[in-house]
N, C-alpha and C. Protein backbone atom coordinates (compact mmCIF):
# COMPACT_ATOMS: atom_id res chain seq x y z
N UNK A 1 -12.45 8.15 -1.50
CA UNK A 1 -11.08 7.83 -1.85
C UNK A 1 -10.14 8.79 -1.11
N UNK A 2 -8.56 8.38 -1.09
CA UNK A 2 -7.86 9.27 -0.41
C UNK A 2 -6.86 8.96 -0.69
N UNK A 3 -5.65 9.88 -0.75
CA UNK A 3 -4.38 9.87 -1.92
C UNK A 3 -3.73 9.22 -0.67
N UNK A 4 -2.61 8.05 -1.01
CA UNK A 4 -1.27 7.48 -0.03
C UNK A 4 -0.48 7.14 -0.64
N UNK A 5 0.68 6.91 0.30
CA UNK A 5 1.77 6.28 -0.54
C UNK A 5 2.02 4.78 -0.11
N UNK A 6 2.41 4.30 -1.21
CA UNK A 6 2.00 2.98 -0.64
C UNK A 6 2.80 1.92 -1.11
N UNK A 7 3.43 1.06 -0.64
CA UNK A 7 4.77 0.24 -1.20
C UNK A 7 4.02 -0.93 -1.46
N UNK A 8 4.29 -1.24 -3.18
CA UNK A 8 3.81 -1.75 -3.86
C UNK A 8 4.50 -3.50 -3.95
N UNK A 9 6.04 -3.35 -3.85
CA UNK A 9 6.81 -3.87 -3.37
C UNK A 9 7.97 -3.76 -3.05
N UNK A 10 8.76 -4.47 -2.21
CA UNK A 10 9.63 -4.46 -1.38
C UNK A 10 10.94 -3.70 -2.43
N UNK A 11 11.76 -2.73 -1.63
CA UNK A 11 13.12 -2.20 -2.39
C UNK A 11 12.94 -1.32 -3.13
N UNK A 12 11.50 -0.50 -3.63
CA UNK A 12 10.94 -0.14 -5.19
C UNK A 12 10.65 1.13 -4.41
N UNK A 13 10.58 2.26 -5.17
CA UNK A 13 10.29 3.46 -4.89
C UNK A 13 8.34 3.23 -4.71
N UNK A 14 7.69 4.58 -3.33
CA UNK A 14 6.74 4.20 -2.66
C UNK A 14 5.67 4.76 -4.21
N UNK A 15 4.38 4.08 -3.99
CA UNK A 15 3.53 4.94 -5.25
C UNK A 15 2.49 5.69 -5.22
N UNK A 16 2.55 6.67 -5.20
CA UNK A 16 1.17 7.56 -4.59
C UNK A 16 0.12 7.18 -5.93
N UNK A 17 -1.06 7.16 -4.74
CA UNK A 17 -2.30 6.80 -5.40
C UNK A 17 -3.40 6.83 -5.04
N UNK A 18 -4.51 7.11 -4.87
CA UNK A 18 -5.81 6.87 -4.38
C UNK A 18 -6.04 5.62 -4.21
N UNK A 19 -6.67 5.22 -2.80
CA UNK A 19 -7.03 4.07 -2.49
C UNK A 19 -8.50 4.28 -1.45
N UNK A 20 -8.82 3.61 -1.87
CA UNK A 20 -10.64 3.27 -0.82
C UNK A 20 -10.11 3.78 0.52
N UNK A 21 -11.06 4.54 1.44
CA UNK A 21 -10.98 4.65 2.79
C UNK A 21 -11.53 3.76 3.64
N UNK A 22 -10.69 3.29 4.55
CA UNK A 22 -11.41 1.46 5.09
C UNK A 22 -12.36 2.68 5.90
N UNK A 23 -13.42 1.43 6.23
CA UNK A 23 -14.17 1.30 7.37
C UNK A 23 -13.94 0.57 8.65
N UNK A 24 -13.73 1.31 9.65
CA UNK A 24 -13.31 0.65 10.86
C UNK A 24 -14.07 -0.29 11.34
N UNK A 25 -12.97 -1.48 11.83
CA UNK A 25 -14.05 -2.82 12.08
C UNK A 25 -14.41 -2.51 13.78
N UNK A 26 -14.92 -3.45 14.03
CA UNK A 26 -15.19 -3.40 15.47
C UNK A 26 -13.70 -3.37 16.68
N UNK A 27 -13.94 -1.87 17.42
CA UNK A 27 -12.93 -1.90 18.05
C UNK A 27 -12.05 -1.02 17.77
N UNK A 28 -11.81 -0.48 16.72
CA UNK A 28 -11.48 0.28 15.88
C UNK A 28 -11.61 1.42 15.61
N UNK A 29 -11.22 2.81 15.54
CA UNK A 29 -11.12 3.88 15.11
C UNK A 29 -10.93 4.50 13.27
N UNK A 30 -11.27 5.19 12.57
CA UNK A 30 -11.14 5.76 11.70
C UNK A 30 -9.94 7.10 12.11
N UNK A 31 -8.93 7.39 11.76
CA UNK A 31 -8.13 8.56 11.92
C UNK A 31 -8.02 9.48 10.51
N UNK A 32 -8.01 10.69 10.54
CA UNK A 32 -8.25 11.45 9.84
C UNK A 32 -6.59 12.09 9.89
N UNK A 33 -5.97 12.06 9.25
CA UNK A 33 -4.28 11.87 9.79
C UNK A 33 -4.04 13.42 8.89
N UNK A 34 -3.75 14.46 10.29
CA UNK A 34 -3.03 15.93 10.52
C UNK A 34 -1.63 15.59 10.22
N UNK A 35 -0.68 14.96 10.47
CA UNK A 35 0.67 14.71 10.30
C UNK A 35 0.85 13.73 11.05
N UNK A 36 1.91 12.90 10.52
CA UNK A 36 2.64 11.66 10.51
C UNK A 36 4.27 11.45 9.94
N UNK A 37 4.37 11.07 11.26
CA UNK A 37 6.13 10.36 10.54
C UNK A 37 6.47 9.07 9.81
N UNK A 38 8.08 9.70 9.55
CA UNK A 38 8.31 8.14 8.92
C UNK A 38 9.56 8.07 9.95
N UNK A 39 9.28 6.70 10.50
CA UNK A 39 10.53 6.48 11.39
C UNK A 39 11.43 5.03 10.51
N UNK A 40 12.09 4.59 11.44
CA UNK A 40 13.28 3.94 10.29
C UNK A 40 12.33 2.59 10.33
N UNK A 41 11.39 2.42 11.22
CA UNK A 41 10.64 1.20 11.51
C UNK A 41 10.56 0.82 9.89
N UNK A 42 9.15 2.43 9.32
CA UNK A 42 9.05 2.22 8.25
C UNK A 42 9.70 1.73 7.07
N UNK A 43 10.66 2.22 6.86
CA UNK A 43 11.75 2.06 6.40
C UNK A 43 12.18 0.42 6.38
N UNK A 44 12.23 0.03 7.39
CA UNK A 44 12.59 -1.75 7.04
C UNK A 44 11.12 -2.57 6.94
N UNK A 45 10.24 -1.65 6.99
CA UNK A 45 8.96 -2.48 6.40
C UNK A 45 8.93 -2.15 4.84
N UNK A 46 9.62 -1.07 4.43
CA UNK A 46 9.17 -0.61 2.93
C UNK A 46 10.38 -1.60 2.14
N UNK A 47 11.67 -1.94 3.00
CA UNK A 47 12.61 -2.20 2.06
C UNK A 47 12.82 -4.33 2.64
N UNK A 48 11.78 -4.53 3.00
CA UNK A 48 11.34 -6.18 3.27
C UNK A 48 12.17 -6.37 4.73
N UNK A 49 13.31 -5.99 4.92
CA UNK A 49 14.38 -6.42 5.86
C UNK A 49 13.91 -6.79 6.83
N UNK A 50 12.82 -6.52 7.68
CA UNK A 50 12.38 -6.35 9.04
C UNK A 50 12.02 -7.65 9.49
N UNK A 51 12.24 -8.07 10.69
CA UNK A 51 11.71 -9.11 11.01
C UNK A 51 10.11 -9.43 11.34
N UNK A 52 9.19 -8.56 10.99
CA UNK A 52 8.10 -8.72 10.82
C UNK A 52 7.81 -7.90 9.43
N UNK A 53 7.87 -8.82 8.58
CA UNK A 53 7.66 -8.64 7.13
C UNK A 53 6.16 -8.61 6.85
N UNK A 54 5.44 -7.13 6.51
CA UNK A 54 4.04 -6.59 5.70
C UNK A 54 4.04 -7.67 4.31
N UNK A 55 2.86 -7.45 4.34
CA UNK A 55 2.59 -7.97 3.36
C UNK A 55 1.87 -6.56 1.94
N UNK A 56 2.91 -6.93 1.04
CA UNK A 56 2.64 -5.58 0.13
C UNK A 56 1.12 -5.97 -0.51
N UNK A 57 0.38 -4.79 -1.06
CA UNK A 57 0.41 -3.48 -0.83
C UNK A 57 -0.17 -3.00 0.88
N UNK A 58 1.09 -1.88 0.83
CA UNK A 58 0.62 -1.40 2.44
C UNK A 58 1.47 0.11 2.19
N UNK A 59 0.63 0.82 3.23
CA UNK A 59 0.82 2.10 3.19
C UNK A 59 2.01 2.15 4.60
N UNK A 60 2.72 2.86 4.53
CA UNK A 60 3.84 2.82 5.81
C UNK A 60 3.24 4.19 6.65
N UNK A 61 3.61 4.08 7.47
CA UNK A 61 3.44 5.24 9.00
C UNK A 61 2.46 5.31 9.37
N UNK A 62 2.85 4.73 10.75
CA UNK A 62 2.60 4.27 12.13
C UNK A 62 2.42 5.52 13.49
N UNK A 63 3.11 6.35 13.07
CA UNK A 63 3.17 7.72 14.22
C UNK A 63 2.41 8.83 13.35
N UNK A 64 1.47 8.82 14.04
CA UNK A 64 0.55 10.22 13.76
C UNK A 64 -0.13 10.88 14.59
N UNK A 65 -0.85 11.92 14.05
CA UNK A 65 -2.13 12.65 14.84
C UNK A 65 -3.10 13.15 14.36
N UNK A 66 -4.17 12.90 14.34
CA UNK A 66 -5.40 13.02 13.51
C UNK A 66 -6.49 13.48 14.50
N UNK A 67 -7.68 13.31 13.50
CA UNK A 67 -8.67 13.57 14.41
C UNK A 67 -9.93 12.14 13.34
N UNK A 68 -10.88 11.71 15.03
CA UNK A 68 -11.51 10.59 14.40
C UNK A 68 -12.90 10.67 13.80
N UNK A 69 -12.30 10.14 12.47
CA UNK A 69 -14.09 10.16 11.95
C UNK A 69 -14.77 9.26 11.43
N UNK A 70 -14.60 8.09 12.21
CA UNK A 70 -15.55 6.86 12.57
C UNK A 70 -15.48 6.00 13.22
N UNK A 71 -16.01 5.44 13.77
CA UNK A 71 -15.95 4.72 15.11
C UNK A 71 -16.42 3.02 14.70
N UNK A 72 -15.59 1.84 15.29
CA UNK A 72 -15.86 0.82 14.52
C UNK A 72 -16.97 0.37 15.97
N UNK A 73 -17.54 -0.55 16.18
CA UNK A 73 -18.39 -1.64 17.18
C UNK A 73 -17.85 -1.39 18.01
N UNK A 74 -18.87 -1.04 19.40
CA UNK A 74 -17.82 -1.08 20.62
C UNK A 74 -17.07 -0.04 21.32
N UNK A 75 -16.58 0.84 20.17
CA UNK A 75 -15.89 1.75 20.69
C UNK A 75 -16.55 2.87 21.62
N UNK A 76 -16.25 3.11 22.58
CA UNK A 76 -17.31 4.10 22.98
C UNK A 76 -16.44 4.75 24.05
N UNK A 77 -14.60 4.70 24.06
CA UNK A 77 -13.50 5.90 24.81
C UNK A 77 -13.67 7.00 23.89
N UNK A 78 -13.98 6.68 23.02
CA UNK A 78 -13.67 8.03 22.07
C UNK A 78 -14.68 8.39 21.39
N UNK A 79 -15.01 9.43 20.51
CA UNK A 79 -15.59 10.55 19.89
C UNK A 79 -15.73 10.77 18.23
N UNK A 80 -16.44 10.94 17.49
CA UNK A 80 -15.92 11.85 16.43
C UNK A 80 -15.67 13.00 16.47
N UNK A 81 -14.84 13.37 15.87
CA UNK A 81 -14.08 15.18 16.44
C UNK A 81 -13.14 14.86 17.36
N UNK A 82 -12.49 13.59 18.10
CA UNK A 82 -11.84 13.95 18.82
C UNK A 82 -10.22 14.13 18.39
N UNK A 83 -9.56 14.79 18.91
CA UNK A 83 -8.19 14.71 18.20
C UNK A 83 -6.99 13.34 19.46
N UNK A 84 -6.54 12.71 18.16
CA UNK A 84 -6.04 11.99 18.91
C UNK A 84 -4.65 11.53 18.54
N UNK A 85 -3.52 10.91 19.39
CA UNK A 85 -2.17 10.57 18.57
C UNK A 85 -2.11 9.28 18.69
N UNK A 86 -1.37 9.06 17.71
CA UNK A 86 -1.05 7.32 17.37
C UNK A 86 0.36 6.73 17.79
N UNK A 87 0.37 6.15 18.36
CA UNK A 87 1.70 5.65 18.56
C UNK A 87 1.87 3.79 18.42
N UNK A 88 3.06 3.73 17.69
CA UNK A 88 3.72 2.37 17.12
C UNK A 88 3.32 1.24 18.65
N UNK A 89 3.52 1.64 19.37
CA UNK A 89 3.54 0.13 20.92
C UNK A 89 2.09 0.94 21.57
N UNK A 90 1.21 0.19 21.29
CA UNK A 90 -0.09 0.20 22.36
C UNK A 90 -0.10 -0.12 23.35
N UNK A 91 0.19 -1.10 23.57
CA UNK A 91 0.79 -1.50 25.12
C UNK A 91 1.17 -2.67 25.19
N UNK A 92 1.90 -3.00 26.33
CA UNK A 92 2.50 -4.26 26.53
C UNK A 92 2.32 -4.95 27.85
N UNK A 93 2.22 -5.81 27.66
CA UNK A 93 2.22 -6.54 29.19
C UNK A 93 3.29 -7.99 29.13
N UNK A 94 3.29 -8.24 30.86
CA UNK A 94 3.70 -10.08 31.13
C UNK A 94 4.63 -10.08 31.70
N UNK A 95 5.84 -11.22 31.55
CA UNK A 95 6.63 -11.17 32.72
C UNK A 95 7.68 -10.90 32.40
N UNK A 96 8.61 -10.49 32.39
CA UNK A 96 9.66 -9.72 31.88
C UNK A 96 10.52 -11.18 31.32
N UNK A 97 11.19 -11.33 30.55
CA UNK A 97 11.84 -12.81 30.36
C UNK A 97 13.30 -12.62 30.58
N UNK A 98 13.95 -13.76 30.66
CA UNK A 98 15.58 -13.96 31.07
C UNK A 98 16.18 -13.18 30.32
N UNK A 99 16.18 -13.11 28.80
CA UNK A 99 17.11 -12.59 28.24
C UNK A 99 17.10 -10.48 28.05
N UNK A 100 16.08 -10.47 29.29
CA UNK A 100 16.33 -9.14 29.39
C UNK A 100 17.44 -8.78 30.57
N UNK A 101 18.27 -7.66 30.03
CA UNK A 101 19.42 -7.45 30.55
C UNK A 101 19.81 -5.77 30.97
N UNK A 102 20.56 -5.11 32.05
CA UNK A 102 20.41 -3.69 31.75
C UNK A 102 19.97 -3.04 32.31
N UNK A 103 18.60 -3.77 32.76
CA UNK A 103 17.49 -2.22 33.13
C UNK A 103 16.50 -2.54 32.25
N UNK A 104 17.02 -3.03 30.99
CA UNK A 104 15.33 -2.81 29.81
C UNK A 104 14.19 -3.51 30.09
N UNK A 105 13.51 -3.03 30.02
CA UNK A 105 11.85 -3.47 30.52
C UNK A 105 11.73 -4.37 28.93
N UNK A 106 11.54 -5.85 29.23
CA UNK A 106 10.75 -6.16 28.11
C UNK A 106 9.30 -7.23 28.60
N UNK A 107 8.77 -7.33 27.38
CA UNK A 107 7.47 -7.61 27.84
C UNK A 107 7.20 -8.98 27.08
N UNK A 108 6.28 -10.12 27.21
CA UNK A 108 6.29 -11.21 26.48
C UNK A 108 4.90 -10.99 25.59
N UNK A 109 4.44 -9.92 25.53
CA UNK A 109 2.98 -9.47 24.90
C UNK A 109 2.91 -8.52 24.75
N UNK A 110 2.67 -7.82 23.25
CA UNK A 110 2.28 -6.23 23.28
C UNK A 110 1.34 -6.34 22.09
N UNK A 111 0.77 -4.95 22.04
CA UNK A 111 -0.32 -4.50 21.15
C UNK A 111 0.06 -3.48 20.12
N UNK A 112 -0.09 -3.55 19.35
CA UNK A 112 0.48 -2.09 17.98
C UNK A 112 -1.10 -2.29 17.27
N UNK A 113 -1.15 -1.13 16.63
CA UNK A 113 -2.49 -0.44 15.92
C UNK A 113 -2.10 -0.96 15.08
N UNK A 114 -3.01 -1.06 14.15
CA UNK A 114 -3.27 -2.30 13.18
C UNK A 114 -3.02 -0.73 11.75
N UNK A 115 -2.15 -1.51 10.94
CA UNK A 115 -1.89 -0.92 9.74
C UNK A 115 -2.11 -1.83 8.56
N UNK A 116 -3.11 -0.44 7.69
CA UNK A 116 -3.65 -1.50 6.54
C UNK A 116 -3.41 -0.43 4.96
């Protein structure tokens, strides 16, 4: 088990609690989380607003740094023991589309680490 906070539902203050430690599926990493932020992302996932609406119960924050201690199928870039950081955009790819304007790089495909 392992203590989080975890929005139970949308608008409501977060609820710390012990919850099961997943097991990483295939592909997947286990993180052992040294520190983590809360960016405002979180924030419109905890208070529903966001245009990609969680589905409650979910633990918020996305930016961390840990170190890994389990490895799901497959994985074989990384280590246990290794220390590693997390970041919200994994990557993105494709062709940039029309309604990008500016300079901003946008992408028609990206990847984010899976939050559970």
């Amino acid at each position: 088990m392992m203590k989080a906070a975890v929005v139970e539902k949308f608008r409501a203050p977060l609820s710390v609690r012990e919850v099961s430690v997943p097991t990483p599926r295939s592909g997947e990493v286990l993180v052992e989380i040294v520190a983590s932020g809360v960016c405002h992302t979180d924030l419109h996932a905890a208070e529903g607003d966001w245009h990609v609406k969680p589905i409650p119960p979910f633990t918020p924050g996305h930016e961390g740094a840990g170190i890994v201690v389990a490895l799901g199928a497959g994985v074989t870039h990384l280590k246990e023991g290794d220390r590693v950081g997390i970041a919200w955009l994994h990557s993105a790819w494709g062709t940039a589309n029309s309604a990008c304007r500016g300079g901003k790089r946008c992408a028609l495909s990206k990847r984010t680490p899976a939050i559970r």
